[in-house]
N, C-alpha and C. Protein backbone atom coordinates (compact mmCIF):
# COMPACT_ATOMS: atom_id res chain seq x y z
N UNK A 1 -46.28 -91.07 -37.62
CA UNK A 1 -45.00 -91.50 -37.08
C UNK A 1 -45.22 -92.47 -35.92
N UNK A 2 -44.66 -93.55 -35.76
CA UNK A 2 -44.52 -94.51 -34.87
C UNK A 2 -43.89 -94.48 -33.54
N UNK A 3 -44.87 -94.46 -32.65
CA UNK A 3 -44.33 -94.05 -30.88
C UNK A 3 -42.92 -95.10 -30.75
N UNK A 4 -41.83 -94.41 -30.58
CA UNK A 4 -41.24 -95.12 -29.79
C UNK A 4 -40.74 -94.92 -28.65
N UNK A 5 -40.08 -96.01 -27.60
CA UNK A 5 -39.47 -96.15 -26.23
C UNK A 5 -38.82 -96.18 -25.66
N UNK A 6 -38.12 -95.08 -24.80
CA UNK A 6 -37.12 -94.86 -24.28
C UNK A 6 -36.56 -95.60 -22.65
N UNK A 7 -36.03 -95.50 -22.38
CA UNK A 7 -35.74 -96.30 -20.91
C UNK A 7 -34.19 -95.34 -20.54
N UNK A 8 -34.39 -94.68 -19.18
CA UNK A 8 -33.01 -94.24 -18.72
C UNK A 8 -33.10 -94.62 -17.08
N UNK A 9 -31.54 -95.04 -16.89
CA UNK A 9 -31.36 -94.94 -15.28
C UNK A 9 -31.29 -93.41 -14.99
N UNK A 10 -31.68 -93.22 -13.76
CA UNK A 10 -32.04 -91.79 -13.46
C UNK A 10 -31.55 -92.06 -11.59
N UNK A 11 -31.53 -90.75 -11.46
CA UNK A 11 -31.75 -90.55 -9.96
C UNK A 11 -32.76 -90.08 -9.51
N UNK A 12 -33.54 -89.86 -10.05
CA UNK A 12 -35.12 -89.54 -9.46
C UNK A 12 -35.98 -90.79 -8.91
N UNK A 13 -35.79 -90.19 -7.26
CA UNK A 13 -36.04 -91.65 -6.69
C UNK A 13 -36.79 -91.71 -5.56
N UNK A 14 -37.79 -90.16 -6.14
CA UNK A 14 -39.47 -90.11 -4.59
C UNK A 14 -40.01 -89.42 -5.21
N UNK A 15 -41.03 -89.31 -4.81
CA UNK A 15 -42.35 -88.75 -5.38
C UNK A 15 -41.94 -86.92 -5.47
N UNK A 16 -41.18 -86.49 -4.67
CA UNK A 16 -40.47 -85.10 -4.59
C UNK A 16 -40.08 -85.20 -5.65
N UNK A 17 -39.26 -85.57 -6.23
CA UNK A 17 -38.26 -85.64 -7.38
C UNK A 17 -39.29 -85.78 -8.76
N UNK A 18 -40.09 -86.50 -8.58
CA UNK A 18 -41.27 -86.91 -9.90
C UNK A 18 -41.32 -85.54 -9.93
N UNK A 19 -41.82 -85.03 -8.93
CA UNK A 19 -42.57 -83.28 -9.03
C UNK A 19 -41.82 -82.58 -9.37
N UNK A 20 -40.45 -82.27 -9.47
CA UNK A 20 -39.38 -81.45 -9.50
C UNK A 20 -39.27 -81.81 -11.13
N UNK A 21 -39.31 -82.76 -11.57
CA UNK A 21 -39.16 -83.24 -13.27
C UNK A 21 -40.00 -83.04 -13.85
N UNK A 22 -41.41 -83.04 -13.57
CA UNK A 22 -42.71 -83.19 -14.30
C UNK A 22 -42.90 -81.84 -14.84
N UNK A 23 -42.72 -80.83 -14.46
CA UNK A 23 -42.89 -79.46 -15.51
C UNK A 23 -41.99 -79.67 -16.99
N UNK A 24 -40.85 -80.17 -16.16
CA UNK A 24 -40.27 -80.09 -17.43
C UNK A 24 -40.28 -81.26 -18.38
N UNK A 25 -40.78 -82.49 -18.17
CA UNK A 25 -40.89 -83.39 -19.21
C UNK A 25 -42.52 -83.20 -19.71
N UNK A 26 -43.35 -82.72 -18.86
CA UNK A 26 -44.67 -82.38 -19.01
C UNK A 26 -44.81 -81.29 -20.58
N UNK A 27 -43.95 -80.35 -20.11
CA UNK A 27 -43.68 -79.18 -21.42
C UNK A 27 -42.55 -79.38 -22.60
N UNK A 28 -41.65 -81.07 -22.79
CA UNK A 28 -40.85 -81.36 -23.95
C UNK A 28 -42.03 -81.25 -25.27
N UNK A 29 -41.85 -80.91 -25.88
CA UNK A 29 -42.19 -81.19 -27.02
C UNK A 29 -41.64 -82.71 -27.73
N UNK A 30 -42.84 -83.43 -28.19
CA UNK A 30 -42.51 -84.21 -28.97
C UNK A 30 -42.74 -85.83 -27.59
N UNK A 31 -43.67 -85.33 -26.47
CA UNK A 31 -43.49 -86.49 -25.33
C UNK A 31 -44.68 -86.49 -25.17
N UNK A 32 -45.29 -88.23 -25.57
CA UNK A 32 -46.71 -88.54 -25.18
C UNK A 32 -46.91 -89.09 -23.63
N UNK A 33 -46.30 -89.77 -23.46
CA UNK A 33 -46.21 -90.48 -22.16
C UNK A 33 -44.77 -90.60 -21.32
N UNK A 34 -44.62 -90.30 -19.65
CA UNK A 34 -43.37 -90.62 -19.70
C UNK A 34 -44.23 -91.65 -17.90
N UNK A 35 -43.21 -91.62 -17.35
CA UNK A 35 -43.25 -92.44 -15.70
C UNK A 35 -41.76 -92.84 -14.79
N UNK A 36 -41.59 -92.74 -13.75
CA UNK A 36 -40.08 -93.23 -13.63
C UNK A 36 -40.72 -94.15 -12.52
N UNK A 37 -40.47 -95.13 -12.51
CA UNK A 37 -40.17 -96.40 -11.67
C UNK A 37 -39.44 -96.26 -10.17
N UNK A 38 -39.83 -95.42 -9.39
CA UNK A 38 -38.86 -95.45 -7.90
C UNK A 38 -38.89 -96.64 -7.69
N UNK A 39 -39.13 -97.75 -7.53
CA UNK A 39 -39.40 -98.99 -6.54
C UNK A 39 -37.91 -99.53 -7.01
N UNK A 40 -37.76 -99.26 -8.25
CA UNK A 40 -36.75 -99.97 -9.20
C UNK A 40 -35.41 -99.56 -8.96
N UNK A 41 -34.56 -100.56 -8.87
CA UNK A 41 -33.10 -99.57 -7.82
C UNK A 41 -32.61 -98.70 -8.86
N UNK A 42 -32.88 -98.66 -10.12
CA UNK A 42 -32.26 -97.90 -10.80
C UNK A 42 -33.08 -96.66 -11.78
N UNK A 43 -33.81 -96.39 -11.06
CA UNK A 43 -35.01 -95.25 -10.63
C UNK A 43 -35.25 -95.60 -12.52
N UNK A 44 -36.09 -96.57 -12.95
CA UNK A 44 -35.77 -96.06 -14.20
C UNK A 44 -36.98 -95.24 -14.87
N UNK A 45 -36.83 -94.26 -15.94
CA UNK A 45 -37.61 -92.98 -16.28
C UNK A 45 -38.04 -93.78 -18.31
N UNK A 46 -39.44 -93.82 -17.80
CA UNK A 46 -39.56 -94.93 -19.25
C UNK A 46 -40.56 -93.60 -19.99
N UNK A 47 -40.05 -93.05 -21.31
CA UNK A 47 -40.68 -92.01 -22.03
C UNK A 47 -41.34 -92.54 -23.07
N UNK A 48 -42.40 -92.23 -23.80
CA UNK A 48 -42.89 -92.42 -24.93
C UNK A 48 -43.30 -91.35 -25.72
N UNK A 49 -42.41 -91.50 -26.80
CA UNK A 49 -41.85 -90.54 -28.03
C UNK A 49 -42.81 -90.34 -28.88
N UNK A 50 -43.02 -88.93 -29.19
CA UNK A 50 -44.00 -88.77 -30.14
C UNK A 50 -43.06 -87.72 -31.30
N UNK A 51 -41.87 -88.27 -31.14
CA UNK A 51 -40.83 -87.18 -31.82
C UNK A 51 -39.66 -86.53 -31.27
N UNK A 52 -39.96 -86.75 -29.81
CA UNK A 52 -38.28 -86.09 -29.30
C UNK A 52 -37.43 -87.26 -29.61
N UNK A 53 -36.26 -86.83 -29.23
CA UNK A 53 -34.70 -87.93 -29.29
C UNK A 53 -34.33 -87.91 -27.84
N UNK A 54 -34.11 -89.54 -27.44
CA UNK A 54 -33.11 -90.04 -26.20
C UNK A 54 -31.84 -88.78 -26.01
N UNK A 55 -31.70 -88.03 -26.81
CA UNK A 55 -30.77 -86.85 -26.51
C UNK A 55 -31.42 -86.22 -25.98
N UNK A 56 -32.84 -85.64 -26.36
CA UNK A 56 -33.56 -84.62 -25.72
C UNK A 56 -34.15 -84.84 -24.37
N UNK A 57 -34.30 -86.15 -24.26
CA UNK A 57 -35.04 -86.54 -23.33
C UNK A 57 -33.71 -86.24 -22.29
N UNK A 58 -32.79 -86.93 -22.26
CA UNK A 58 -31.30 -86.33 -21.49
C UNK A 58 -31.29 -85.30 -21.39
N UNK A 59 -31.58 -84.10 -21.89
CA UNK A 59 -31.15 -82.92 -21.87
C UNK A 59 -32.21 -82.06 -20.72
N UNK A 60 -33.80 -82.62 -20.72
CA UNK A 60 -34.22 -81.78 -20.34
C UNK A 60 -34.30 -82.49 -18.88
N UNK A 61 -34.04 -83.59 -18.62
CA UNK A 61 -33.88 -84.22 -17.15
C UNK A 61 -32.83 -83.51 -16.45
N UNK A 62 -31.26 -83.48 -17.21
CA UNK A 62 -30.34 -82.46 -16.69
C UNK A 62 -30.53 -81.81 -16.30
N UNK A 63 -31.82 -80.70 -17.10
CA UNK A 63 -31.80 -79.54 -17.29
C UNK A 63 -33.15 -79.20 -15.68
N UNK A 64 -33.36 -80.16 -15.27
CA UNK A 64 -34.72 -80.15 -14.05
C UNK A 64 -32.91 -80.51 -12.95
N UNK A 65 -32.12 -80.64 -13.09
CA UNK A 65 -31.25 -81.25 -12.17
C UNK A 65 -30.72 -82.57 -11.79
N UNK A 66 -31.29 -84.04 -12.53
CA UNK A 66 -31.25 -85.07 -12.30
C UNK A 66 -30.50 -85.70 -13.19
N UNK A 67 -29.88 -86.89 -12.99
CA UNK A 67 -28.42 -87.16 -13.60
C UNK A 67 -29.56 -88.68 -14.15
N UNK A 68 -29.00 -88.62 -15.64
CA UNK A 68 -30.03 -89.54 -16.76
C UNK A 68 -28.82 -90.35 -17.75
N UNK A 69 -29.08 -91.73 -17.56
CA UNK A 69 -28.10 -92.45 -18.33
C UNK A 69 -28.95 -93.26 -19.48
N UNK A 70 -28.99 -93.18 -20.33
CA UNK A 70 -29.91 -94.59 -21.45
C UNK A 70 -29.53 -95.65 -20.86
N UNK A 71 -30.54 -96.59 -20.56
CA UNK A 71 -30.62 -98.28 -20.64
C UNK A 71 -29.98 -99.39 -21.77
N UNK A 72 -29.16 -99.85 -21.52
CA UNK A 72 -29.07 -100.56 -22.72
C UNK A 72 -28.84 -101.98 -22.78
């Protein structure tokens, strides 16, 4: 199956916040690579899919507390 690339504006926007997300995008199933961009005003959180869905990826950012919009 073919990696693909996600991009969301996020509010995760310090190195605190990376840490507060990283268990939980660390343990998605279906996520090879992810990173969020603080420098970037619109904190953006760039995932690489090894099978989850831009839904899931939303769901489990919520689910750490952080408010996640898709790029488009």
């Amino acid at each position: 199956m073919e990696t693909q690339t996600f991009q969301f504006k996020t509010n995760i926007n310090c190195s605190g916040c990376v840490a507060s997300v990283k268990p939980f995008l660390d343990q998605a199933d279906g996520l090879c690579h992810w990173e969020v961009n603080t420098t970037d005003k619109d904190k953006v959180l760039t995932v690489s899919s090894d099978g989850i869905t831009g839904q899931q990826v939303i769901e489990t950012v919520q689910k750490a507390g952080f408010n996640i919009v898709p790029l488009t």
